[in-house]
N, C-alpha and C. Protein backbone atom coordinates (compact mmCIF):
# COMPACT_ATOMS: atom_id res chain seq x y z
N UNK A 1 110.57 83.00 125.47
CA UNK A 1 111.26 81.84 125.99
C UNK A 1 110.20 80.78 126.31
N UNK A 2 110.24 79.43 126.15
CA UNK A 2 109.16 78.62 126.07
C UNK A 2 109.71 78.03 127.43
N UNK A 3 109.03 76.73 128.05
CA UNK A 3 109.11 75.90 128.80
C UNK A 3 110.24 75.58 128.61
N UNK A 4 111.04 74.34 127.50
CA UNK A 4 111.80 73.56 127.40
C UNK A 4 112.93 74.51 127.58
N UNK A 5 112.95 76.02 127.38
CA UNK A 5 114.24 76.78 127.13
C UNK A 5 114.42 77.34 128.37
N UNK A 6 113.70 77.04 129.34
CA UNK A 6 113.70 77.14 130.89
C UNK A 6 114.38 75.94 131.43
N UNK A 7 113.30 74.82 131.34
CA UNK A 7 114.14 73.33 132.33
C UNK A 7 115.63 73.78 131.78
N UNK A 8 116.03 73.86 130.76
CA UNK A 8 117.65 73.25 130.23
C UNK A 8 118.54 74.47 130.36
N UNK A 9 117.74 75.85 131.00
CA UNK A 9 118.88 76.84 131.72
C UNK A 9 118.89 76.40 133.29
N UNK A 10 117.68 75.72 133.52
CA UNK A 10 117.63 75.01 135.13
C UNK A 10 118.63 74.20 135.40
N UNK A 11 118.13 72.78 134.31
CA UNK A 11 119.06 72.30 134.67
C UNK A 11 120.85 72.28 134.23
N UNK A 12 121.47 73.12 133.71
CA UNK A 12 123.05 73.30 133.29
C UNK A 12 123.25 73.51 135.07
N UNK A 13 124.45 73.13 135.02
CA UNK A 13 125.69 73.88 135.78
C UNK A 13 126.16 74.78 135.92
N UNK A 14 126.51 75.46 137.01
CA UNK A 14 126.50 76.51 137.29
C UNK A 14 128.21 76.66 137.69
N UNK A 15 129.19 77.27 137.34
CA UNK A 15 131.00 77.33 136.96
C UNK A 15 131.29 78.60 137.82
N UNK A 16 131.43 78.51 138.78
CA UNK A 16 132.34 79.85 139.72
C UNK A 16 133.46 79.87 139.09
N UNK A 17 134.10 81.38 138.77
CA UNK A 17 135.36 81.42 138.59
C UNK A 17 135.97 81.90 140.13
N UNK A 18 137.73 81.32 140.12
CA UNK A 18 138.14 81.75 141.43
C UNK A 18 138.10 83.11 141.59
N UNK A 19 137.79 84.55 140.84
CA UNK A 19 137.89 85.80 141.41
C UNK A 19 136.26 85.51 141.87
N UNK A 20 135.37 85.05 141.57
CA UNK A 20 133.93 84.95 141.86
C UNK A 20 134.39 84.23 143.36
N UNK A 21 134.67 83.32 143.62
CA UNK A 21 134.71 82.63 144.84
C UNK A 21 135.19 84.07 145.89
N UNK A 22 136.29 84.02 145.34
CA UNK A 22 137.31 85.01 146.03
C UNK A 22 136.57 86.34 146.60
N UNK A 23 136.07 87.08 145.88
CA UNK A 23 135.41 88.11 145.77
C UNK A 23 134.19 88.22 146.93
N UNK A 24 133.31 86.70 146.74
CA UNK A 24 132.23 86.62 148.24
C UNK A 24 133.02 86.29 149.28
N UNK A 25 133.99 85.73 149.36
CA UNK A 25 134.40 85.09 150.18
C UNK A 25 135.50 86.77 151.42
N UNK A 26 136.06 87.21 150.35
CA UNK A 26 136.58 88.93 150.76
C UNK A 26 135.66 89.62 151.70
N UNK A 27 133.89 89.19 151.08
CA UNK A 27 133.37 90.47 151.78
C UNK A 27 132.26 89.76 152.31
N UNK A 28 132.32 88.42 153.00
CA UNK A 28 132.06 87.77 153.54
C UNK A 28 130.49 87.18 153.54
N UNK A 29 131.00 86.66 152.08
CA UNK A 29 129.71 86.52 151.74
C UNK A 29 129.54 84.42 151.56
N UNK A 30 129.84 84.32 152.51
CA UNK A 30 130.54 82.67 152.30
C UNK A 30 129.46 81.81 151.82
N UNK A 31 130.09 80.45 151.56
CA UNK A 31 129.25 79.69 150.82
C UNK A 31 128.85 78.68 152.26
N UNK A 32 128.41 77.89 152.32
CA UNK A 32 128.44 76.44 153.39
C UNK A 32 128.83 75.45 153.06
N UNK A 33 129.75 74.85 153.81
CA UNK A 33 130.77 74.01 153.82
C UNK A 33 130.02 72.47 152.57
N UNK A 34 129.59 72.29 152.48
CA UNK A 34 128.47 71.66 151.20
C UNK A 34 128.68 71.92 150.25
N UNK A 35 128.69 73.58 150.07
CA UNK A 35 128.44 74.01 148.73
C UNK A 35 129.94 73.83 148.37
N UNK A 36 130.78 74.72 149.28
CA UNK A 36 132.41 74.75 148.81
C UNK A 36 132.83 72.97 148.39
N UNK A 37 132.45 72.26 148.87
CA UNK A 37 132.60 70.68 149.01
C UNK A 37 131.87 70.49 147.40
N UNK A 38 130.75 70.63 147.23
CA UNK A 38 130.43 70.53 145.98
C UNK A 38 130.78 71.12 144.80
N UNK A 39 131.42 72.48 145.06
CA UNK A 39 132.56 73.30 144.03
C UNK A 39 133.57 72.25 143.22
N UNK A 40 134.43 71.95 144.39
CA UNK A 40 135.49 71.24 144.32
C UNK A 40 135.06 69.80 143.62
N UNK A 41 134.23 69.08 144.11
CA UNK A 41 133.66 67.99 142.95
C UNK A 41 132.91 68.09 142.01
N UNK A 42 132.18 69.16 141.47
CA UNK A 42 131.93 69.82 140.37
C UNK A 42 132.85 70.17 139.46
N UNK A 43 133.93 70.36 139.70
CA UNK A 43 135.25 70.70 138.97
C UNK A 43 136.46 69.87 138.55
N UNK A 44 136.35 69.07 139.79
CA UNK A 44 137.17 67.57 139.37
C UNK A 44 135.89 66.51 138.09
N UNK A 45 134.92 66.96 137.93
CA UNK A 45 134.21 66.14 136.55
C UNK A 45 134.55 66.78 135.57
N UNK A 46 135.04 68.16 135.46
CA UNK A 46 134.96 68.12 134.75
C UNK A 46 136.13 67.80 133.39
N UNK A 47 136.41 67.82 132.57
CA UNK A 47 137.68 67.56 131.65
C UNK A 47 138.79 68.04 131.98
N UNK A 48 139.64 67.37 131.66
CA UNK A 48 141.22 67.84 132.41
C UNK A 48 141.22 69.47 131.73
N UNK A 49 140.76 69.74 130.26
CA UNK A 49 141.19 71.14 129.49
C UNK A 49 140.06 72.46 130.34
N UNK A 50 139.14 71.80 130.75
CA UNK A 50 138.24 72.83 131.05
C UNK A 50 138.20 73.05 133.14
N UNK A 51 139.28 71.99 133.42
CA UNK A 51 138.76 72.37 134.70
C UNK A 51 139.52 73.49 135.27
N UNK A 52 139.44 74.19 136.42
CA UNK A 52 140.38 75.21 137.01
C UNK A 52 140.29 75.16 138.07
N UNK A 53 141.98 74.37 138.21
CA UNK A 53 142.46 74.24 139.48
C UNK A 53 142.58 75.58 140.43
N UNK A 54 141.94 76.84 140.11
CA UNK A 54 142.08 77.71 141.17
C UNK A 54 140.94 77.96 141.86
N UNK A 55 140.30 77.16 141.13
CA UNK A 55 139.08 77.56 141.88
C UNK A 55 138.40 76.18 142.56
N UNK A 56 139.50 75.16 142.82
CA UNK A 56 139.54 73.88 143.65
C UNK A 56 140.48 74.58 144.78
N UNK A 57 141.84 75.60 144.62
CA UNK A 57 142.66 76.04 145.93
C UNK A 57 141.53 76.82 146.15
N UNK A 58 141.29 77.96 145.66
CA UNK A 58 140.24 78.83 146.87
C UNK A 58 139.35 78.54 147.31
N UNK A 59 138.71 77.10 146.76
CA UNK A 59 137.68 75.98 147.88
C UNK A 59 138.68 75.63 149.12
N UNK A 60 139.59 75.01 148.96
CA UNK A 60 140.15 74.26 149.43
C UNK A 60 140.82 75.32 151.08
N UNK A 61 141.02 76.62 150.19
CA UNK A 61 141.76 77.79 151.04
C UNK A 61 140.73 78.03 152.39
N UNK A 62 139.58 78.30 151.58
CA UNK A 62 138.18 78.24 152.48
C UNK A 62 137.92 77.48 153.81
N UNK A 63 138.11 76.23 153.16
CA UNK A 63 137.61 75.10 154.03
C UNK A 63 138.73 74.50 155.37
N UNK A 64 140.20 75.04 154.50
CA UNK A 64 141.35 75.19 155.37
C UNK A 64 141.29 75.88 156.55
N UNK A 65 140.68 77.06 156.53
CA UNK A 65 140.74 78.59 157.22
C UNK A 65 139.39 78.56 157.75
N UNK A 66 138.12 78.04 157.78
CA UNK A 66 137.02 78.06 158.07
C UNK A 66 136.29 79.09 157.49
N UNK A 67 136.35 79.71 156.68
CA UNK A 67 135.70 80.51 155.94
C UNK A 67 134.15 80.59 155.14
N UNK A 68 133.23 79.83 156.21
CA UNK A 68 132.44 79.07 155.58
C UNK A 68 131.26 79.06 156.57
N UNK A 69 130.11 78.55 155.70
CA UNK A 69 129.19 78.58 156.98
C UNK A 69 128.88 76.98 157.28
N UNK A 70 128.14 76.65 158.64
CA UNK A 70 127.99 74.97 158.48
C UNK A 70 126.72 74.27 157.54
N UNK A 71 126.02 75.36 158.03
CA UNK A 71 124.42 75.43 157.44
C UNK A 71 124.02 76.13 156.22
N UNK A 72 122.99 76.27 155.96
CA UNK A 72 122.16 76.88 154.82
C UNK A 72 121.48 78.36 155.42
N UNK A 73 120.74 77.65 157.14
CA UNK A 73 119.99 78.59 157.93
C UNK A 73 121.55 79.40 158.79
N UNK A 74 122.46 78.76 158.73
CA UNK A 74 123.34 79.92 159.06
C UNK A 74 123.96 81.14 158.21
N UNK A 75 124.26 80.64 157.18
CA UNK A 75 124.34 81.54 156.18
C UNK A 75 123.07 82.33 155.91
N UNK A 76 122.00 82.40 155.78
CA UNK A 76 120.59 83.23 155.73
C UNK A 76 120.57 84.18 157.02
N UNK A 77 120.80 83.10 157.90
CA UNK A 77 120.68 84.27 159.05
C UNK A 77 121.72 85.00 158.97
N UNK A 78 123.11 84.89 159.16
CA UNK A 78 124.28 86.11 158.76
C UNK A 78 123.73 86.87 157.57
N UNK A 79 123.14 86.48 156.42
CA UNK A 79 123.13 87.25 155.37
C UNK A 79 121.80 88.30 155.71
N UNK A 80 120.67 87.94 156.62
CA UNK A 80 119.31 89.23 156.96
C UNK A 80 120.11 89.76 158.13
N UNK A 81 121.31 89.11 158.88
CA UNK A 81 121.28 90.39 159.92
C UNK A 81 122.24 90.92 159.54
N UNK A 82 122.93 91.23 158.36
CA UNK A 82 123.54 92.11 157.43
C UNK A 82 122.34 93.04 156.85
N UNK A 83 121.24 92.96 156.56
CA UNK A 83 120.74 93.96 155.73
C UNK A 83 120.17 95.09 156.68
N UNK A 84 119.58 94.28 158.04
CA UNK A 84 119.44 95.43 158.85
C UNK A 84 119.74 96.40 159.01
């Protein structure tokens, strides 16, 4: 794999499906309120044929219900004092 075949897996987009959301979100593996926020406008760019509106409700379900962290350092810290 060379350089250039690196940047351009860097830089693509990265597509949660809603059982993927669903699935961290079950076993409480949450995203921060940012990221879920950036889901949801990541998905409204994209084409009406390719976008999936279920995985704008289980943002949306999230952010409804608080399911989420506020931070980056909150989510890290819930996620090391899980491995303990």
């Amino acid at each position: 794999m060379n350089f250039e075949t690196i940047l351009k897996a860097l830089s693509e987009k990265v597509y949660f499906t809603a059982d993927e959301i669903s699935f961290l979100i079950e076993n409480k593996l949450y995203f921060t309120k940012d990221e879920l926020e950036d889901i949801i406008d990541q998905e409204l760019e994209r084409d009406i044929d390719k976008m999936d509106t279920d995985v704008i409700d289980i943002c949306v379900f999230a952010l409804n219900n608080k399911l989420y962290f506020e931070t980056l350092e909150e989510a890290e810290n819930n996620h090391f004092s899980q491995i303990k």
